[in-house]
PDB file of N, CA and C in Angstrom:
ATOM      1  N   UNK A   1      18.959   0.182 -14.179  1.00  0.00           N
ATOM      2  CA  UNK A   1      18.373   0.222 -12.861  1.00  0.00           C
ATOM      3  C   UNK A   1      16.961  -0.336 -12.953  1.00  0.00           C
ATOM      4  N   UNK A   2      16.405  -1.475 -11.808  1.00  0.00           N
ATOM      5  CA  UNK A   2      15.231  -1.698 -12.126  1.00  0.00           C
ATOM      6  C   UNK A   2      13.896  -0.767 -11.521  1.00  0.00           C
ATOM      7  N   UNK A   3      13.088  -1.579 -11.389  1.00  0.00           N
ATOM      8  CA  UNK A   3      12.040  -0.232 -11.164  1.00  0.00           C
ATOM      9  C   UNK A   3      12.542  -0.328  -9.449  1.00  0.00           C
ATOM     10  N   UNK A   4      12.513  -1.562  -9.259  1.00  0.00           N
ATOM     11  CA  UNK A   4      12.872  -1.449  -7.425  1.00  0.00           C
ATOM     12  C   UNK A   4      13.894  -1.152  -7.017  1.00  0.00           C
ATOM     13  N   UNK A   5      14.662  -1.131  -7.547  1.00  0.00           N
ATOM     14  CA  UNK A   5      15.915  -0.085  -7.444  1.00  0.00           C
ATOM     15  C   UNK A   5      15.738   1.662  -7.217  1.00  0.00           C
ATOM     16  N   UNK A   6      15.198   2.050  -8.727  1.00  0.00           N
ATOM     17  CA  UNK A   6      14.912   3.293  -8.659  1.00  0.00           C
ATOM     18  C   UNK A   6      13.628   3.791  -7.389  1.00  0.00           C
ATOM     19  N   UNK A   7      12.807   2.949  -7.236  1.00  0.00           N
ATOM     20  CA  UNK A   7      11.894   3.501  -5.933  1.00  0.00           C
ATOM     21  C   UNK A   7      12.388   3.410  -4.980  1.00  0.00           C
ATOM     22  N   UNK A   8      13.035   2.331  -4.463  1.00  0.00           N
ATOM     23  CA  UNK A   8      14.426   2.435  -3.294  1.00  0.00           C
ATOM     24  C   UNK A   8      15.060   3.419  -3.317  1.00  0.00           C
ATOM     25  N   UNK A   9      15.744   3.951  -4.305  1.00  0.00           N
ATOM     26  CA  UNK A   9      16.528   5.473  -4.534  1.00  0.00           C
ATOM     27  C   UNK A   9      15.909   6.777  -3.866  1.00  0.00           C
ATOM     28  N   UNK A  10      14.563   6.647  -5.023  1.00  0.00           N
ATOM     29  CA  UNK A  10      13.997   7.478  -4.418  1.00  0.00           C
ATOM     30  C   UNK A  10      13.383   8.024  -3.251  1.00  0.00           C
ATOM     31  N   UNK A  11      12.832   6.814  -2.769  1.00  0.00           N
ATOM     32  CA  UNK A  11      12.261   6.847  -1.419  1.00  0.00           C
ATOM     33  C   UNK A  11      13.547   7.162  -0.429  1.00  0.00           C
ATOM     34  N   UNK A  12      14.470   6.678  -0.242  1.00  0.00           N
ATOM     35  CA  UNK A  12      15.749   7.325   0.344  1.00  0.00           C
ATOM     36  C   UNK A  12      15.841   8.771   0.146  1.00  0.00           C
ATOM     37  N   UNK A  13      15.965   9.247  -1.065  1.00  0.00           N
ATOM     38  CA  UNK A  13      16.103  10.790  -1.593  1.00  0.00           C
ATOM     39  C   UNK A  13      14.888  11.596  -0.507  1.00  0.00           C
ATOM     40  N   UNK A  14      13.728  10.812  -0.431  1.00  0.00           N
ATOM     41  CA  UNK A  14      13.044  11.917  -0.077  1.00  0.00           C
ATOM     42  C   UNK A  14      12.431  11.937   1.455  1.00  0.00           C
ATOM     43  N   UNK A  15      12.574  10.793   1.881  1.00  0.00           N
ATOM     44  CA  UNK A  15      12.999  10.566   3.109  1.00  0.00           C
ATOM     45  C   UNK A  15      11.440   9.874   3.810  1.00  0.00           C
ATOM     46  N   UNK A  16      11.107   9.121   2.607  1.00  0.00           N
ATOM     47  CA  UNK A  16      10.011   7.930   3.304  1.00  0.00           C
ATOM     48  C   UNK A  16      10.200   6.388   2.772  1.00  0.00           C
ATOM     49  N   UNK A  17       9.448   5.880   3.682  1.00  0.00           N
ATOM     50  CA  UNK A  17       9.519   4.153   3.608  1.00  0.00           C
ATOM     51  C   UNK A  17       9.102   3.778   2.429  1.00  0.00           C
ATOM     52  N   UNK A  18      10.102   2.992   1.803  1.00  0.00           N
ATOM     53  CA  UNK A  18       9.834   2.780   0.352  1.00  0.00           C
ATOM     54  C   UNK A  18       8.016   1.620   0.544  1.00  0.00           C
ATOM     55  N   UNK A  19       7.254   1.080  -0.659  1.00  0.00           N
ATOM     56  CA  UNK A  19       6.277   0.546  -0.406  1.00  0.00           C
ATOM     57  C   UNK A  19       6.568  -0.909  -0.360  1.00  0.00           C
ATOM     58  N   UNK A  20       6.032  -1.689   0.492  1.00  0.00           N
ATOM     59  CA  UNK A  20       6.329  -3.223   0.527  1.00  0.00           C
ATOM     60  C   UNK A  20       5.728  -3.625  -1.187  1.00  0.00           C
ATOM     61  N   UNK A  21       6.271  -4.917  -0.934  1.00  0.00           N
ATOM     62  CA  UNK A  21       5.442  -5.999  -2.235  1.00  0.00           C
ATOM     63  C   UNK A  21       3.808  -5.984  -2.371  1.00  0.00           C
ATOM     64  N   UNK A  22       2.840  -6.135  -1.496  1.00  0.00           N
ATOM     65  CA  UNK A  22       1.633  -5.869  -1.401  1.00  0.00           C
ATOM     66  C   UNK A  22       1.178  -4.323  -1.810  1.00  0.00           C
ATOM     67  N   UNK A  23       1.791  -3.404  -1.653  1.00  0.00           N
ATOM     68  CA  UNK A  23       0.996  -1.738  -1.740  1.00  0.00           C
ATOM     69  C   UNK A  23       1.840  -1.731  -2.894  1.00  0.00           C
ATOM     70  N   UNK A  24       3.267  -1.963  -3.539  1.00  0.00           N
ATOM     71  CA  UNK A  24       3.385  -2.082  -4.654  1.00  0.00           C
ATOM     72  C   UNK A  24       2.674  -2.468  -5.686  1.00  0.00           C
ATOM     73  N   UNK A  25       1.591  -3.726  -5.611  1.00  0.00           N
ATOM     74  CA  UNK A  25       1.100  -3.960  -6.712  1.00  0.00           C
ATOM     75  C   UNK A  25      -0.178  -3.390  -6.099  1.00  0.00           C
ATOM     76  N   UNK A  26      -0.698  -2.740  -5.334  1.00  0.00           N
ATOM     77  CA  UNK A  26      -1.764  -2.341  -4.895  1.00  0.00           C
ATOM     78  C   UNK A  26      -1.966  -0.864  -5.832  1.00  0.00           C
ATOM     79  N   UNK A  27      -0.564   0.203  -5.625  1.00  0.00           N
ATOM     80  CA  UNK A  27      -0.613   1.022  -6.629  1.00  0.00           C
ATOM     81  C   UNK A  27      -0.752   1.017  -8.179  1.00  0.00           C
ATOM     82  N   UNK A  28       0.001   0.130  -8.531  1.00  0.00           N
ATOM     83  CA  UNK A  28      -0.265  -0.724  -9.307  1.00  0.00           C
ATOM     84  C   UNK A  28      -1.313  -0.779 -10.363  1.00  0.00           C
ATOM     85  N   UNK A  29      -2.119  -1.289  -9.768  1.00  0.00           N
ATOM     86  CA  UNK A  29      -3.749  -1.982  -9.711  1.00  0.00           C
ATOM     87  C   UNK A  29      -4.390  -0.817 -10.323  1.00  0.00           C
ATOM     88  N   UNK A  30      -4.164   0.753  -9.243  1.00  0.00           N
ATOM     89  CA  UNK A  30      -4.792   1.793  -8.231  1.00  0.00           C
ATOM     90  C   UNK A  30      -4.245   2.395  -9.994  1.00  0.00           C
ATOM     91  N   UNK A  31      -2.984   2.412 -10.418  1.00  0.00           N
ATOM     92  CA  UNK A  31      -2.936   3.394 -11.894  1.00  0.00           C
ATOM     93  C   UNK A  31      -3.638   2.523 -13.010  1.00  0.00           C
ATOM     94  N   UNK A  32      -3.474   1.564 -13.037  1.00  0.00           N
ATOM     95  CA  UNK A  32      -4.097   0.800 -14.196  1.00  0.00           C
ATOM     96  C   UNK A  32      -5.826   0.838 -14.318  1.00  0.00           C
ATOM     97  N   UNK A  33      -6.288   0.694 -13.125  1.00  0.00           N
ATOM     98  CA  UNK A  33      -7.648   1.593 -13.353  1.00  0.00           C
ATOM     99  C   UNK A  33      -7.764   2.671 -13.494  1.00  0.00           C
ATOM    100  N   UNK A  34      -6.648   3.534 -12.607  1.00  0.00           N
ATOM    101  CA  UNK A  34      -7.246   4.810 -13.563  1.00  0.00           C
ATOM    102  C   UNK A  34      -6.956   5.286 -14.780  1.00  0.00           C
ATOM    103  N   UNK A  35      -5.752   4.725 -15.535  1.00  0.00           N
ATOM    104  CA  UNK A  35      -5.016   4.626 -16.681  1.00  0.00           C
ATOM    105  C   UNK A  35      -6.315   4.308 -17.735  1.00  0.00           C
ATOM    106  N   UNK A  36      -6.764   3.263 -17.400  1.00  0.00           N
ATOM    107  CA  UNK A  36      -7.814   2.446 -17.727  1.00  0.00           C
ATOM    108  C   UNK A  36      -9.434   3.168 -18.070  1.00  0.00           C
ATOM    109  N   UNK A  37      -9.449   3.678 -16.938  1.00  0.00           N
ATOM    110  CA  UNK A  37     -11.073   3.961 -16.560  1.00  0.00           C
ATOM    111  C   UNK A  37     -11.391   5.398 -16.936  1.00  0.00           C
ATOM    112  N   UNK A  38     -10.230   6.381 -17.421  1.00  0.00           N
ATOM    113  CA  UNK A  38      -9.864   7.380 -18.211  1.00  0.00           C
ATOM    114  C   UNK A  38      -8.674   7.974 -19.041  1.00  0.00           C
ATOM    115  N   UNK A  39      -8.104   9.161 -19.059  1.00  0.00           N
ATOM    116  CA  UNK A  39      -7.380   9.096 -20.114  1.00  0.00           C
ATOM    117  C   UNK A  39      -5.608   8.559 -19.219  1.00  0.00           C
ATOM    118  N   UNK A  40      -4.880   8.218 -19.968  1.00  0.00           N
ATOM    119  CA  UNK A  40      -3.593   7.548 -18.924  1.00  0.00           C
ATOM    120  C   UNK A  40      -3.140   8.852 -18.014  1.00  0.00           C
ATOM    121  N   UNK A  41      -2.839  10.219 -18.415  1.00  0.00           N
ATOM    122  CA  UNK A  41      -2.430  10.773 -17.614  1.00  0.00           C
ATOM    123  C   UNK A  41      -3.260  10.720 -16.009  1.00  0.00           C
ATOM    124  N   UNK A  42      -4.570  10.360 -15.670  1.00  0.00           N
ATOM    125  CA  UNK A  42      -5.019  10.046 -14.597  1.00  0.00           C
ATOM    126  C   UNK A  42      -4.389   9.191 -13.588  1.00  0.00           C
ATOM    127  N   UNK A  43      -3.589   8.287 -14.130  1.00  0.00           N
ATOM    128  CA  UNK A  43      -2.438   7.331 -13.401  1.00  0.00           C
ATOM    129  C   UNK A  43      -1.750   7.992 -12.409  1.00  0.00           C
ATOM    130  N   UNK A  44      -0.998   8.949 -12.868  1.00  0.00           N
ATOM    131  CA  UNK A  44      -0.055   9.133 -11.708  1.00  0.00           C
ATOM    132  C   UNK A  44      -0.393  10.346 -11.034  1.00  0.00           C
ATOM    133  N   UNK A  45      -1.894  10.930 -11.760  1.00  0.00           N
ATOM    134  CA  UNK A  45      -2.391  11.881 -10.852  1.00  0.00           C
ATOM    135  C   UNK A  45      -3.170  11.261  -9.502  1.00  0.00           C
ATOM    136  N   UNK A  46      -3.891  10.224  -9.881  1.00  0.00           N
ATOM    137  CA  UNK A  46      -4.590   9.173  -8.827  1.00  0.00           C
ATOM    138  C   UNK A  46      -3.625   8.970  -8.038  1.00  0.00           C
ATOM    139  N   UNK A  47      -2.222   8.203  -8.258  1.00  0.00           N
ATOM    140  CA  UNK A  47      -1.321   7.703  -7.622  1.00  0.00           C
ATOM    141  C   UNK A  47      -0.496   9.207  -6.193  1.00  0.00           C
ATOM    142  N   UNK A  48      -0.297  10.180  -6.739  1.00  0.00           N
ATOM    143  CA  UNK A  48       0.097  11.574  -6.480  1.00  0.00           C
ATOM    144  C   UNK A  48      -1.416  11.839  -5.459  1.00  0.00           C
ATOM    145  N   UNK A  49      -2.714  11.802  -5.679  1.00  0.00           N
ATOM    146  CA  UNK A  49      -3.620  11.772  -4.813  1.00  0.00           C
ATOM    147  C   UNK A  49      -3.280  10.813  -4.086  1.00  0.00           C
ATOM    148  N   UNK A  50      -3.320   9.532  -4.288  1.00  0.00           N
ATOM    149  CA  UNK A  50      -3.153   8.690  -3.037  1.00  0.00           C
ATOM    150  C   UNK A  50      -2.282   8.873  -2.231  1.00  0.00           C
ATOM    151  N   UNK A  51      -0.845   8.923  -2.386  1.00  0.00           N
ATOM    152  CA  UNK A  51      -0.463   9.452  -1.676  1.00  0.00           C
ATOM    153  C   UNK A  51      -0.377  10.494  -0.236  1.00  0.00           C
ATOM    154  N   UNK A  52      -1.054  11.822  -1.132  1.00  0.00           N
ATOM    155  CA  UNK A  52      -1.441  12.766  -0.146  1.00  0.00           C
ATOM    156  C   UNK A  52      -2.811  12.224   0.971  1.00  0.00           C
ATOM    157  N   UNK A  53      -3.340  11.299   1.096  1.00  0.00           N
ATOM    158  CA  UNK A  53      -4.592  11.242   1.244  1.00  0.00           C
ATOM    159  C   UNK A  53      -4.544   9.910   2.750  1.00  0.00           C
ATOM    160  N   UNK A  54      -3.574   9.984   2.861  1.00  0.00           N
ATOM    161  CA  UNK A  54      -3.234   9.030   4.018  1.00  0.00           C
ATOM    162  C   UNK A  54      -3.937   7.489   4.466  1.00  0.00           C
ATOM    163  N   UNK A  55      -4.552   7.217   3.292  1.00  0.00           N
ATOM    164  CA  UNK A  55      -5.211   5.830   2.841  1.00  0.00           C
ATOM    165  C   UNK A  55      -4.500   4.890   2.402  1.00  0.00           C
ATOM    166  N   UNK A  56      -4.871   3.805   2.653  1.00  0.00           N
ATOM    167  CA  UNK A  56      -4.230   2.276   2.018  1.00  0.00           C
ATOM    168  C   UNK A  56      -4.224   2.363   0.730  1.00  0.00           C
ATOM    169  N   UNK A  57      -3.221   1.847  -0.528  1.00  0.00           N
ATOM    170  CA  UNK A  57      -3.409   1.702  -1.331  1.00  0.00           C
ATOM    171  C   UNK A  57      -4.683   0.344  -2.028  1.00  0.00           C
ATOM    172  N   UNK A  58      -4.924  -0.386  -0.964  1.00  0.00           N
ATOM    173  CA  UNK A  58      -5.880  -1.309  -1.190  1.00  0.00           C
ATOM    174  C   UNK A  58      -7.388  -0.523  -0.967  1.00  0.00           C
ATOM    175  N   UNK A  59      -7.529   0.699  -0.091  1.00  0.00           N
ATOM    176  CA  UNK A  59      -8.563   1.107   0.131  1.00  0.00           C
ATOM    177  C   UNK A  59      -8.990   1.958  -1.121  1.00  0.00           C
ATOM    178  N   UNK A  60      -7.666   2.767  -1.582  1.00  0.00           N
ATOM    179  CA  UNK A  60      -7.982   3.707  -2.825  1.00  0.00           C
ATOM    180  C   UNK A  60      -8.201   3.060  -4.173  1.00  0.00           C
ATOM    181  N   UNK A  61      -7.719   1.503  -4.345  1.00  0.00           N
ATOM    182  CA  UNK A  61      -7.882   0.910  -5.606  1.00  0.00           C
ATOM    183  C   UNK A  61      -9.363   0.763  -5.418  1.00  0.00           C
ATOM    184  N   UNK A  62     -10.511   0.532  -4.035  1.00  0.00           N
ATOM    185  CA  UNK A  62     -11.197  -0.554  -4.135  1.00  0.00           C
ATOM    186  C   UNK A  62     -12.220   1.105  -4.832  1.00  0.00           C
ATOM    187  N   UNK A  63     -11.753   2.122  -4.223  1.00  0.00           N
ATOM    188  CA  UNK A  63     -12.766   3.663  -4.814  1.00  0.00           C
ATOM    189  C   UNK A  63     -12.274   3.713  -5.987  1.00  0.00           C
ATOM    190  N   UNK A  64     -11.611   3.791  -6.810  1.00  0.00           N
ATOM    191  CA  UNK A  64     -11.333   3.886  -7.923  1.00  0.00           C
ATOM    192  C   UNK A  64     -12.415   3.038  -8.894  1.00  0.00           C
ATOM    193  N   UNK A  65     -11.945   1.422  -8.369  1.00  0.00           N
ATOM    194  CA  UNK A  65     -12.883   0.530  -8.916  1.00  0.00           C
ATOM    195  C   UNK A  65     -14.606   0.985  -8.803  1.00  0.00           C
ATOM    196  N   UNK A  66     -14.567   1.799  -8.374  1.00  0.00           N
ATOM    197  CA  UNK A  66     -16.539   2.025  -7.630  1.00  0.00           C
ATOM    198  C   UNK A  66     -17.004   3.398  -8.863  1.00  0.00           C
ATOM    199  N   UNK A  67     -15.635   4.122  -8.975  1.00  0.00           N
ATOM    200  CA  UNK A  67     -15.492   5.325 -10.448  1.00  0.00           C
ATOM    201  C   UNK A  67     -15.434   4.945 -11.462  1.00  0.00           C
ATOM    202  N   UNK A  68     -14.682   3.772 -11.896  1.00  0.00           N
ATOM    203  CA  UNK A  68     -14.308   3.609 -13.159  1.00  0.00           C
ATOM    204  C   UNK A  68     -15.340   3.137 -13.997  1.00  0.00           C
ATOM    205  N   UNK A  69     -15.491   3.571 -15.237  1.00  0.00           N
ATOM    206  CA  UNK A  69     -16.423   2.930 -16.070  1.00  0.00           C
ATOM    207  C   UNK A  69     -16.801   1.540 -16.052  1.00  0.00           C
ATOM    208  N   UNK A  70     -18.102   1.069 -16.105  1.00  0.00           N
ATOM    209  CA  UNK A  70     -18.091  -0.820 -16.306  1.00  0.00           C
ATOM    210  C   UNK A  70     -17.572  -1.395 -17.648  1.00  0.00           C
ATOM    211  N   UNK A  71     -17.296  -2.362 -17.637  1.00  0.00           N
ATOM    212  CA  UNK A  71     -16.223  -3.250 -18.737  1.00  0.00           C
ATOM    213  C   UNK A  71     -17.135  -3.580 -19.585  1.00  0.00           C
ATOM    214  N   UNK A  72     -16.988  -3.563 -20.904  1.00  0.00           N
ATOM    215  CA  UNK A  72     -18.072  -4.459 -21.469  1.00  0.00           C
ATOM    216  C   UNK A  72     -17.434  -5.535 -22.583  1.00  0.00           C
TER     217      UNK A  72
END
């Protein structure tokens, strides 16, 4: 099963609109900084916040990016 398969599944199971191509890689983005910008379990806690939080996934990557440590 691929991943868009299984989020199709799921999103059926639980009875919301699966995410288009754009907020897909927007979440994306949104775990890999936080994966990134602390320890990985932050990923799908960020992602699990976004969610609840009734924001764009483009709006929550751009706060994330404003938290995360600078690159060096």
């Amino acid at each position: 099963m691929t991943r868009r398969e299984w989020v199709l599944r799921f999103c059926a199971e639980i009875g919301v609109e699966p995410p288009g191509d754009a907020e897909i890689a927007a979440l994306l983005d949104l775990a890999a900084t936080a994966a990134h910008g602390s320890e990985r379990p932050a990923a799908p806690l960020a992602c699990w916040a976004a969610g609840r939080s009734g924001r764009s996934a483009t709006e929550l990557g751009a706060i994330a990016e404003q938290i995360a440590p600078p690159t060096s």
